[in-house]
N, C-alpha and C. Protein backbone atom coordinates (compact mmCIF):
# COMPACT_ATOMS: atom_id res chain seq x y z
N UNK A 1 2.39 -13.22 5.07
CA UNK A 1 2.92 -11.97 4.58
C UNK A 1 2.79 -10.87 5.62
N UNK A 2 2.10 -11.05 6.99
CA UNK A 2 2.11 -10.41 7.37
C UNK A 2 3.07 -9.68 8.97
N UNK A 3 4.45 -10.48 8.39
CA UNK A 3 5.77 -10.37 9.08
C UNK A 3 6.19 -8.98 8.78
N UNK A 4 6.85 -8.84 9.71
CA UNK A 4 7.66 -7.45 9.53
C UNK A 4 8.33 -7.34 10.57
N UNK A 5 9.67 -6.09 10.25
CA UNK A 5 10.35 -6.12 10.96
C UNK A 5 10.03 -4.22 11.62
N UNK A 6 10.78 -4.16 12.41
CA UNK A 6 10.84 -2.07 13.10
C UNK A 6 12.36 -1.75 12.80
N UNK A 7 12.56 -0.87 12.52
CA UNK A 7 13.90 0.11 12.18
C UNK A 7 14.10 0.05 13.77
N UNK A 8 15.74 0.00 13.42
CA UNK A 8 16.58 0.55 14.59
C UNK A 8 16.58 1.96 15.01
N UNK A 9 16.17 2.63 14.38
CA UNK A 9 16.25 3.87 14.17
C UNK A 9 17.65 4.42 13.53
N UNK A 10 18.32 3.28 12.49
CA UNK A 10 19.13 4.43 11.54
C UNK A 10 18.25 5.04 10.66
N UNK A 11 17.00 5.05 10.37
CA UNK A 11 16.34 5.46 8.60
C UNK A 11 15.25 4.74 8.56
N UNK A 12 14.62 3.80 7.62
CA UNK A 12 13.29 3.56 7.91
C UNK A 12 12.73 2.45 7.54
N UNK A 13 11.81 1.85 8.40
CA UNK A 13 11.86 0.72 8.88
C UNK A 13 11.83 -0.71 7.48
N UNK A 14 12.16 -1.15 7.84
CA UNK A 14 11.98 -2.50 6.63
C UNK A 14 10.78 -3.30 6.72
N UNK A 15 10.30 -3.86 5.74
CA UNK A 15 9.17 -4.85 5.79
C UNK A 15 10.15 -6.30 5.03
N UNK A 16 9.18 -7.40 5.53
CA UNK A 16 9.37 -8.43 5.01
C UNK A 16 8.93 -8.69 3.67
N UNK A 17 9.45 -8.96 2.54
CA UNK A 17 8.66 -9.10 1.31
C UNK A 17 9.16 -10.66 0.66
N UNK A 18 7.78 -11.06 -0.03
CA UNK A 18 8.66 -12.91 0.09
C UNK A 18 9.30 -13.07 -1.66
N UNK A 19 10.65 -14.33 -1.01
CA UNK A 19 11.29 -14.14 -2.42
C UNK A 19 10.55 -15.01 -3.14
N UNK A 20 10.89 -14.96 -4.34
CA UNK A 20 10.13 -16.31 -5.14
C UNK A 20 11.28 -17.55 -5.68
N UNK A 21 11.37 -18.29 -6.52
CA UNK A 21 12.43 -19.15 -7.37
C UNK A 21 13.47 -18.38 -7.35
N UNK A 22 14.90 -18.37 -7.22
CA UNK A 22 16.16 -17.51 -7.70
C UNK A 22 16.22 -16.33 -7.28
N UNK A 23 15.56 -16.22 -6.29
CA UNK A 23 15.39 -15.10 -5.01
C UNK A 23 14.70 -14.14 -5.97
N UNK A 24 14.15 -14.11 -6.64
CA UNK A 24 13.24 -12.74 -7.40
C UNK A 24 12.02 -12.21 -6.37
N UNK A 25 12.83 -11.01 -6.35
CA UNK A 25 11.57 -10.40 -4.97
C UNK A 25 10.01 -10.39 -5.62
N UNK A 26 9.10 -10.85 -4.64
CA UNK A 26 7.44 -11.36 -5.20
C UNK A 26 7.09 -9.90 -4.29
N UNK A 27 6.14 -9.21 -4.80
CA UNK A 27 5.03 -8.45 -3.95
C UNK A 27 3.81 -9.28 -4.47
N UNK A 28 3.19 -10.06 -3.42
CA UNK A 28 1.74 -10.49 -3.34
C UNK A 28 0.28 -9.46 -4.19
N UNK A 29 -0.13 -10.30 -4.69
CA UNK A 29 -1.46 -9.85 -4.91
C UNK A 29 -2.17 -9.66 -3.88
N UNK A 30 -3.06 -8.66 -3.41
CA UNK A 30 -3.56 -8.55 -2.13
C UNK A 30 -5.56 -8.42 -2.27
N UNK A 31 -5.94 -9.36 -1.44
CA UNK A 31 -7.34 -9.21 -1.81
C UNK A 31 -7.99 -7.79 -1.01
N UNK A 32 -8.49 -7.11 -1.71
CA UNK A 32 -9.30 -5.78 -0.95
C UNK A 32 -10.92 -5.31 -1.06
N UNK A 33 -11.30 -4.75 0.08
CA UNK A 33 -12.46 -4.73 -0.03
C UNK A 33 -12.74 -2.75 -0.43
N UNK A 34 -13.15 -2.37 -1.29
CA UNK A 34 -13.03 -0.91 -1.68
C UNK A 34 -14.84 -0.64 -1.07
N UNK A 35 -15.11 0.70 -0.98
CA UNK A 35 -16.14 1.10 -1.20
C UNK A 35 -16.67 2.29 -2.03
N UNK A 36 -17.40 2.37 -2.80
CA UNK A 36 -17.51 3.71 -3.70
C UNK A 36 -18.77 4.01 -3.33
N UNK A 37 -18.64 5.67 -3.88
CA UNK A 37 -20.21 6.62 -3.42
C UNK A 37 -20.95 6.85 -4.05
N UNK A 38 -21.85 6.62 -4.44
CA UNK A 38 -22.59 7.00 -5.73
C UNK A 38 -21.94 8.21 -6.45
N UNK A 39 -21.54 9.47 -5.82
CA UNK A 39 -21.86 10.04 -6.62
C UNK A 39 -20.62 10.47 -7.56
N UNK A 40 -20.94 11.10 -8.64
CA UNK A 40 -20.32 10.78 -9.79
C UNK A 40 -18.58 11.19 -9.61
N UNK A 41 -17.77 10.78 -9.96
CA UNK A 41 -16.53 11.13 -10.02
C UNK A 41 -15.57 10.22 -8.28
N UNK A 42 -16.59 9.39 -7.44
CA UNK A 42 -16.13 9.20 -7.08
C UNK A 42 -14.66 8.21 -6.57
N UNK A 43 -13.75 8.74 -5.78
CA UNK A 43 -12.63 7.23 -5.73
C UNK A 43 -13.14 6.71 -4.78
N UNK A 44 -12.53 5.09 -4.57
CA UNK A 44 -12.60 3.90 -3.64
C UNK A 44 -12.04 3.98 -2.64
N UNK A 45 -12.29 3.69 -1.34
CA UNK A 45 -11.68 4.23 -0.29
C UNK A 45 -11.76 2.72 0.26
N UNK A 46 -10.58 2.32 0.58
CA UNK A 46 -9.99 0.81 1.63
C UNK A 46 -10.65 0.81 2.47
N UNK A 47 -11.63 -0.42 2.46
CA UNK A 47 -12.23 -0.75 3.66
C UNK A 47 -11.59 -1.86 4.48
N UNK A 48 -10.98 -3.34 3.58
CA UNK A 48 -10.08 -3.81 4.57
C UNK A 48 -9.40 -4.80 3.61
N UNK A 49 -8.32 -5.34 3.83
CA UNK A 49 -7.50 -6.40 2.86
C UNK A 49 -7.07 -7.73 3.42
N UNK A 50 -6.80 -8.58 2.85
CA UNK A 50 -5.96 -9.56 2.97
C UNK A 50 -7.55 -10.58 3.60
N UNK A 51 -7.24 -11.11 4.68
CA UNK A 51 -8.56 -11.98 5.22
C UNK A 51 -9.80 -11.39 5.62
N UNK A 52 -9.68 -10.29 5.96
CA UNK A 52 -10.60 -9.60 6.83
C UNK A 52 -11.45 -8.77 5.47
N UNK A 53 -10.43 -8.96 4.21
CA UNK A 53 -11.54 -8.07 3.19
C UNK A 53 -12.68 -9.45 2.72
N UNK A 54 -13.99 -8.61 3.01
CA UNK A 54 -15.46 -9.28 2.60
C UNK A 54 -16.37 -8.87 2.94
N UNK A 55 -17.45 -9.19 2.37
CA UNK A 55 -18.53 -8.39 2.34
C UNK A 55 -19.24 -7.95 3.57
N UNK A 56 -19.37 -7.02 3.88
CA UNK A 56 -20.17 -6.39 5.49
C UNK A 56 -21.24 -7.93 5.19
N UNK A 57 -21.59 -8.31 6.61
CA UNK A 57 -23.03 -8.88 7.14
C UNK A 57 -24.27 -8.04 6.22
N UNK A 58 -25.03 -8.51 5.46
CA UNK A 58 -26.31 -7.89 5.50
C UNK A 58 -26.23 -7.49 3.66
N UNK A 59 -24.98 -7.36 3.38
CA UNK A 59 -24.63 -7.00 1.74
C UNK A 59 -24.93 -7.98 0.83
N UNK A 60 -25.64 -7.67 -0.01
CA UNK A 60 -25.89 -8.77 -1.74
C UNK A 60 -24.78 -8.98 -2.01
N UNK A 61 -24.70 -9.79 -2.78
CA UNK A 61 -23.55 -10.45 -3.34
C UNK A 61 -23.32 -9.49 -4.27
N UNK A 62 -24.25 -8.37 -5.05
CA UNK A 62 -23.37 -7.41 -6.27
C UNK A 62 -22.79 -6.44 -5.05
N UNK A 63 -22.93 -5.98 -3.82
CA UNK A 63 -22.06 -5.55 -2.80
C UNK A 63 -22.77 -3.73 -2.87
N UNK A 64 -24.24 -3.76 -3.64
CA UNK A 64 -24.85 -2.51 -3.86
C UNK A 64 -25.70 -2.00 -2.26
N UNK A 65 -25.55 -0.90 -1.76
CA UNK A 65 -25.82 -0.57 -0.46
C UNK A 65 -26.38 0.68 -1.16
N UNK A 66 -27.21 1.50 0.40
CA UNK A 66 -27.67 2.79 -0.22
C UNK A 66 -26.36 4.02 0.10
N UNK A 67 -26.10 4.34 -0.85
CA UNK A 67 -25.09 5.43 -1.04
C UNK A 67 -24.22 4.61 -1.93
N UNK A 68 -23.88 3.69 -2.47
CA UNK A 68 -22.71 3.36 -2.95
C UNK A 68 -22.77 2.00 -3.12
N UNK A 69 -21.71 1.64 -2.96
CA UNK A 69 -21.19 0.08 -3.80
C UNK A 69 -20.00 -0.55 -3.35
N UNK A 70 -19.88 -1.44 -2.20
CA UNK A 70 -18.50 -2.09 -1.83
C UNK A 70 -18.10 -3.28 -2.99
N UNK A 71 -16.90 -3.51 -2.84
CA UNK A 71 -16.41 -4.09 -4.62
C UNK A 71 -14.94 -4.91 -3.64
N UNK A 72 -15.09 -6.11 -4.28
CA UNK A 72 -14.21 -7.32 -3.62
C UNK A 72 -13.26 -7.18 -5.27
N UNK A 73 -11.76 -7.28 -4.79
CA UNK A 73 -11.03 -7.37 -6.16
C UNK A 73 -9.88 -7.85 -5.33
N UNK A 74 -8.83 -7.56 -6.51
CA UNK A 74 -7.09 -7.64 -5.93
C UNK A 74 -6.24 -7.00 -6.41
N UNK A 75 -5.69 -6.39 -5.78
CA UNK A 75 -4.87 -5.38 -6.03
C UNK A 75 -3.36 -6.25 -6.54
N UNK A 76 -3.26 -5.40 -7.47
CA UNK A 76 -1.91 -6.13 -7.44
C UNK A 76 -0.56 -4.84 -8.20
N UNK A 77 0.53 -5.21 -7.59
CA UNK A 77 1.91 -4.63 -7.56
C UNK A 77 2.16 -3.82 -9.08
N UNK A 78 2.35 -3.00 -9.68
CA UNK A 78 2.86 -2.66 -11.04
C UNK A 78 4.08 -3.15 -11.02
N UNK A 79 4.69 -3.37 -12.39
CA UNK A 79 6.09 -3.83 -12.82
C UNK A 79 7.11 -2.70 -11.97
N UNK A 80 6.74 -1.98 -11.76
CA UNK A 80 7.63 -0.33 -11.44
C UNK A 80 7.64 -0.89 -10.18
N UNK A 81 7.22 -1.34 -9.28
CA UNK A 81 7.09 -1.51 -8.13
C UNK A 81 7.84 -3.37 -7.74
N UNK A 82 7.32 -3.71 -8.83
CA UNK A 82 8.33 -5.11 -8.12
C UNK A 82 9.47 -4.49 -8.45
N UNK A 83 10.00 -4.33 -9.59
CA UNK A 83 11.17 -3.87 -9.81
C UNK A 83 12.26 -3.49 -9.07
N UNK A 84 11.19 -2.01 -8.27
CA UNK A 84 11.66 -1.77 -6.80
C UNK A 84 12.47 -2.65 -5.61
N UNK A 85 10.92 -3.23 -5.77
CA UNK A 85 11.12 -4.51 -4.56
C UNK A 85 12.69 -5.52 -5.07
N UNK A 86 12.58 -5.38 -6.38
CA UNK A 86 13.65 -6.48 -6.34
C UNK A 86 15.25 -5.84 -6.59
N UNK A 87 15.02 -4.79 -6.25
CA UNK A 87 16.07 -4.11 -6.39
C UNK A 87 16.25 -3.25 -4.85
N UNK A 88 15.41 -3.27 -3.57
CA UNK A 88 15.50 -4.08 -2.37
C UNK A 88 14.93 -2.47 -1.58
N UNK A 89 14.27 -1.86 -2.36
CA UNK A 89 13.26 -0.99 -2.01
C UNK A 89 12.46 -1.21 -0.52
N UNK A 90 12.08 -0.17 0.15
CA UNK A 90 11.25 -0.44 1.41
C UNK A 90 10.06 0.23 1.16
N UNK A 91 8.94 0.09 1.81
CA UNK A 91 8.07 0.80 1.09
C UNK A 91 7.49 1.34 2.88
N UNK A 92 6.87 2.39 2.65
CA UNK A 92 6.83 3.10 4.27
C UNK A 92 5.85 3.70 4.02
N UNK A 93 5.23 4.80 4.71
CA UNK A 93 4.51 6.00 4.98
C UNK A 93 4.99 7.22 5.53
N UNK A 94 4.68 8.21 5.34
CA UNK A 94 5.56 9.45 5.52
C UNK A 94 4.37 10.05 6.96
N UNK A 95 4.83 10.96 7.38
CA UNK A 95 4.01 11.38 8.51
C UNK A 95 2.54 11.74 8.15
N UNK A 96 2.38 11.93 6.94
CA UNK A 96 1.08 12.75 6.39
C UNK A 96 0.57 11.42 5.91
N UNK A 97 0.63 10.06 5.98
CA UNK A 97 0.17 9.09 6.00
C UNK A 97 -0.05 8.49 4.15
N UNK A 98 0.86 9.40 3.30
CA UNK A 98 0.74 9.22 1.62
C UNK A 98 1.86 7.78 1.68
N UNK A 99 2.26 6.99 1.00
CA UNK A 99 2.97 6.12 1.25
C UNK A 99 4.07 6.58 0.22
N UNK A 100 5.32 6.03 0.52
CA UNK A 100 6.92 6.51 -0.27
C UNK A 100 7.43 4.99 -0.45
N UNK A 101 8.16 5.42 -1.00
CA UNK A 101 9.62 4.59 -1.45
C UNK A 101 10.97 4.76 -0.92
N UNK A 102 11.46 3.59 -0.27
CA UNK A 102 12.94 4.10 0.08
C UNK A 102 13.68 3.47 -0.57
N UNK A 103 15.00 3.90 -1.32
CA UNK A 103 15.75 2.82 -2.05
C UNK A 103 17.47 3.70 -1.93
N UNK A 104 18.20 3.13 -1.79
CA UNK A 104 19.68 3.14 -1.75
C UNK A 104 19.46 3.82 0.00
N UNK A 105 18.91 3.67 0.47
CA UNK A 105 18.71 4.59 1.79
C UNK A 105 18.56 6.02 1.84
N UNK A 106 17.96 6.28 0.73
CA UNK A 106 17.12 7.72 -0.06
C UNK A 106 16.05 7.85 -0.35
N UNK A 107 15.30 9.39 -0.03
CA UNK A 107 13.59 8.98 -0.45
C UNK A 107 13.63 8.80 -2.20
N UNK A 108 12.70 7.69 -2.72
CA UNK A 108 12.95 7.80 -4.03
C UNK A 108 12.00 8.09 -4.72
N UNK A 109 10.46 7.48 -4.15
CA UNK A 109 9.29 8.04 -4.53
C UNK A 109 8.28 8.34 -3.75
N UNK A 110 7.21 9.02 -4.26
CA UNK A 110 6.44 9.09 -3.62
C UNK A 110 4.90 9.97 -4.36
N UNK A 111 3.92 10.56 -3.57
CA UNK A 111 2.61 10.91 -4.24
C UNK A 111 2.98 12.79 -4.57
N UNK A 112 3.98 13.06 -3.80
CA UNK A 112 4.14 14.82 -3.89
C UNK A 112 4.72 15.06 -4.86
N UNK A 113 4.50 16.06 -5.57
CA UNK A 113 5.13 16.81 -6.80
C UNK A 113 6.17 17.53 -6.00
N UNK A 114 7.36 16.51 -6.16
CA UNK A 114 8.82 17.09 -5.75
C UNK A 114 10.12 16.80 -7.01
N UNK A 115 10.33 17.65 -7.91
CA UNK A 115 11.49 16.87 -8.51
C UNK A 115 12.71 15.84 -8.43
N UNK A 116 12.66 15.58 -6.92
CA UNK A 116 13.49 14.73 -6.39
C UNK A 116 13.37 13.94 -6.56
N UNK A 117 11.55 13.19 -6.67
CA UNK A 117 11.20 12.20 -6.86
C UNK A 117 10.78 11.70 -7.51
N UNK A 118 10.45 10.01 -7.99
CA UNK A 118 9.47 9.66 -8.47
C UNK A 118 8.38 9.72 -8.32
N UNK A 119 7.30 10.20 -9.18
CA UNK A 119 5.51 10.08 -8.61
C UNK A 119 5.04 8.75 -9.05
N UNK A 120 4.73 8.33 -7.94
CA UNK A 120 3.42 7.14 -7.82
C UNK A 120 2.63 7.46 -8.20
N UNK A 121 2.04 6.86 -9.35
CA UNK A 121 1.18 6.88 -9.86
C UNK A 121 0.15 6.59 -8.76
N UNK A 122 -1.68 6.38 -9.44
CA UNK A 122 -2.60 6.16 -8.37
C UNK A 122 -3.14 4.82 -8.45
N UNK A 123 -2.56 3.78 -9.21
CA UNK A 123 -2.80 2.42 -8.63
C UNK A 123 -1.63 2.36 -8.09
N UNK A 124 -0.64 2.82 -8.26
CA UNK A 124 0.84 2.13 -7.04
C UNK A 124 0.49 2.60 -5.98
N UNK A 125 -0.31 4.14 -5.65
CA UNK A 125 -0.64 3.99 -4.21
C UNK A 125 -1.82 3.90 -3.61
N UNK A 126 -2.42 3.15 -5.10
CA UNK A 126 -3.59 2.38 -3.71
C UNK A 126 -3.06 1.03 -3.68
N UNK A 127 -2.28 0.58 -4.15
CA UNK A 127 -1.65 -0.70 -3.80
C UNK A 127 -0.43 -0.76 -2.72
N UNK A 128 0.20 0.30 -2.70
CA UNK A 128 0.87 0.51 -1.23
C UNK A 128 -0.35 0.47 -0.11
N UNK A 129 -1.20 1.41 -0.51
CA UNK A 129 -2.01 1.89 0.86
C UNK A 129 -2.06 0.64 0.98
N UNK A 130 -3.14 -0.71 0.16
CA UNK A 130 -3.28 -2.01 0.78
C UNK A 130 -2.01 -2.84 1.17
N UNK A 131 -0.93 -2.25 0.43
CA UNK A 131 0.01 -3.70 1.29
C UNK A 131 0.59 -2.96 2.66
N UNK A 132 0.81 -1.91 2.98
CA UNK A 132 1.45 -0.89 4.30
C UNK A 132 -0.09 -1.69 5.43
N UNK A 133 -1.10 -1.83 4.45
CA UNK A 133 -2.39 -2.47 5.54
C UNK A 133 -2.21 -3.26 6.20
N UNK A 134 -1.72 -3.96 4.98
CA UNK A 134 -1.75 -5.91 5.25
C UNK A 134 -0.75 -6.10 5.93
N UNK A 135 0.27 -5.46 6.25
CA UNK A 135 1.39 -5.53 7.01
C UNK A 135 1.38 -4.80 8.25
N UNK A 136 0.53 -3.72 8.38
CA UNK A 136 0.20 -3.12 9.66
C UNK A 136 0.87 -1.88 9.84
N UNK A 137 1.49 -1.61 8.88
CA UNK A 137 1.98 -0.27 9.07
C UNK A 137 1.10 1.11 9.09
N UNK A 138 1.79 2.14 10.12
CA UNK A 138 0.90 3.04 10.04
C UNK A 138 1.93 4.68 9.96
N UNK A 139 0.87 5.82 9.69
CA UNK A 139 1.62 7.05 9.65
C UNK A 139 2.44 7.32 11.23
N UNK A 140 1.40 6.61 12.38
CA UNK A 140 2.05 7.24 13.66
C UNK A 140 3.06 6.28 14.06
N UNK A 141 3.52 4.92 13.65
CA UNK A 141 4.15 4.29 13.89
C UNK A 141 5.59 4.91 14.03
N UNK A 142 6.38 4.67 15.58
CA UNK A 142 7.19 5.94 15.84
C UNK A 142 8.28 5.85 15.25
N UNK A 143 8.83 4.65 14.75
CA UNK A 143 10.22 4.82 13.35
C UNK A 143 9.43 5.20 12.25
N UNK A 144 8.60 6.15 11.58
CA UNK A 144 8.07 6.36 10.62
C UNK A 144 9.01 7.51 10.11
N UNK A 145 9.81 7.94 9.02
CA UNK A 145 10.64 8.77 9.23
C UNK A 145 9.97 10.08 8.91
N UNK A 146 10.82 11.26 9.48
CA UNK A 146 10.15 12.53 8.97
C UNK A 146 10.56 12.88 8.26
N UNK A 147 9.90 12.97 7.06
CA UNK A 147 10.69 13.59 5.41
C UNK A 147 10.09 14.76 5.43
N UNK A 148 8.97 15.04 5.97
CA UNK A 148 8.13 16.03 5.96
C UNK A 148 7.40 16.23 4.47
N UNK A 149 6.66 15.52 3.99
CA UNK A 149 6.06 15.33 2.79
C UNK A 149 4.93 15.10 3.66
């Protein structure tokens, strides 16, 4: 899964996403390694996905450290999001490194309160953040388009 392709520079770049039976576009379940902070209210911040997510050297198996708590799971795609995908969506990062949606060759979603768009919810973009990972995409990557979001 971790093919991809770079934009020509008409618009923005494409990823590889694999089909399944009767070409139904699949977004993978992705294994991730999160870490949380003790303290109260905190979110999980991507430590690494796909092969490379597992437990630091030196960590218990409940993954409890001092300050916090690394946590082995899998992320996986919402219906809203294959949907996307199978309706032939790209999924990118915007310069400010929040991840979007491209679809008809238009921005379609994304994390900013813009009426233009759809909002991603906050498991669709921590499940972008891990698959834009697992695929290697990044904010400075230079076909990254500027939407300015």
């Amino acid at each position: 899964m971790d093919e991809h392709s770079r934009s020509n520079g008409d618009g923005p770049s494409t990823h590889a996403i694999q089909r399944g039976p009767g070409s139904q576009t699949v977004l993978p379940d992705i294994p991730v390694l999160t870490f949380v902070r003790e303290r109260s209210g905190a979110r999980p911040v991507l430590v690494a996905v796909g092969q490379s997510a597992s437990l630091p050297t030196g960590v218990s198996a409940d993954g409890c450290v001092s300050g916090g708590r690394y946590c082995l799971s899998y992320a996986a795609p919402s219906v809203r999001l294959q949907r996307w995908a199978h309706a032939g969506a790209r999924f990118d990062l915007c310069r400010l490194g929040t991840p979007c949606v491209w679809l008809g060759g238009k921005l379609y979603a994304g994390i900013q309160d813009e009426p233009r768009l759809q909002r991603l919810d906050d498991d669709e973009r921590a499940y972008l953040d891990a698959y834009l990972t697992l695929i290697d995409r990044s904010w400075s990557d230079p076909d990254v388009a500027d939407i300015g979001l």
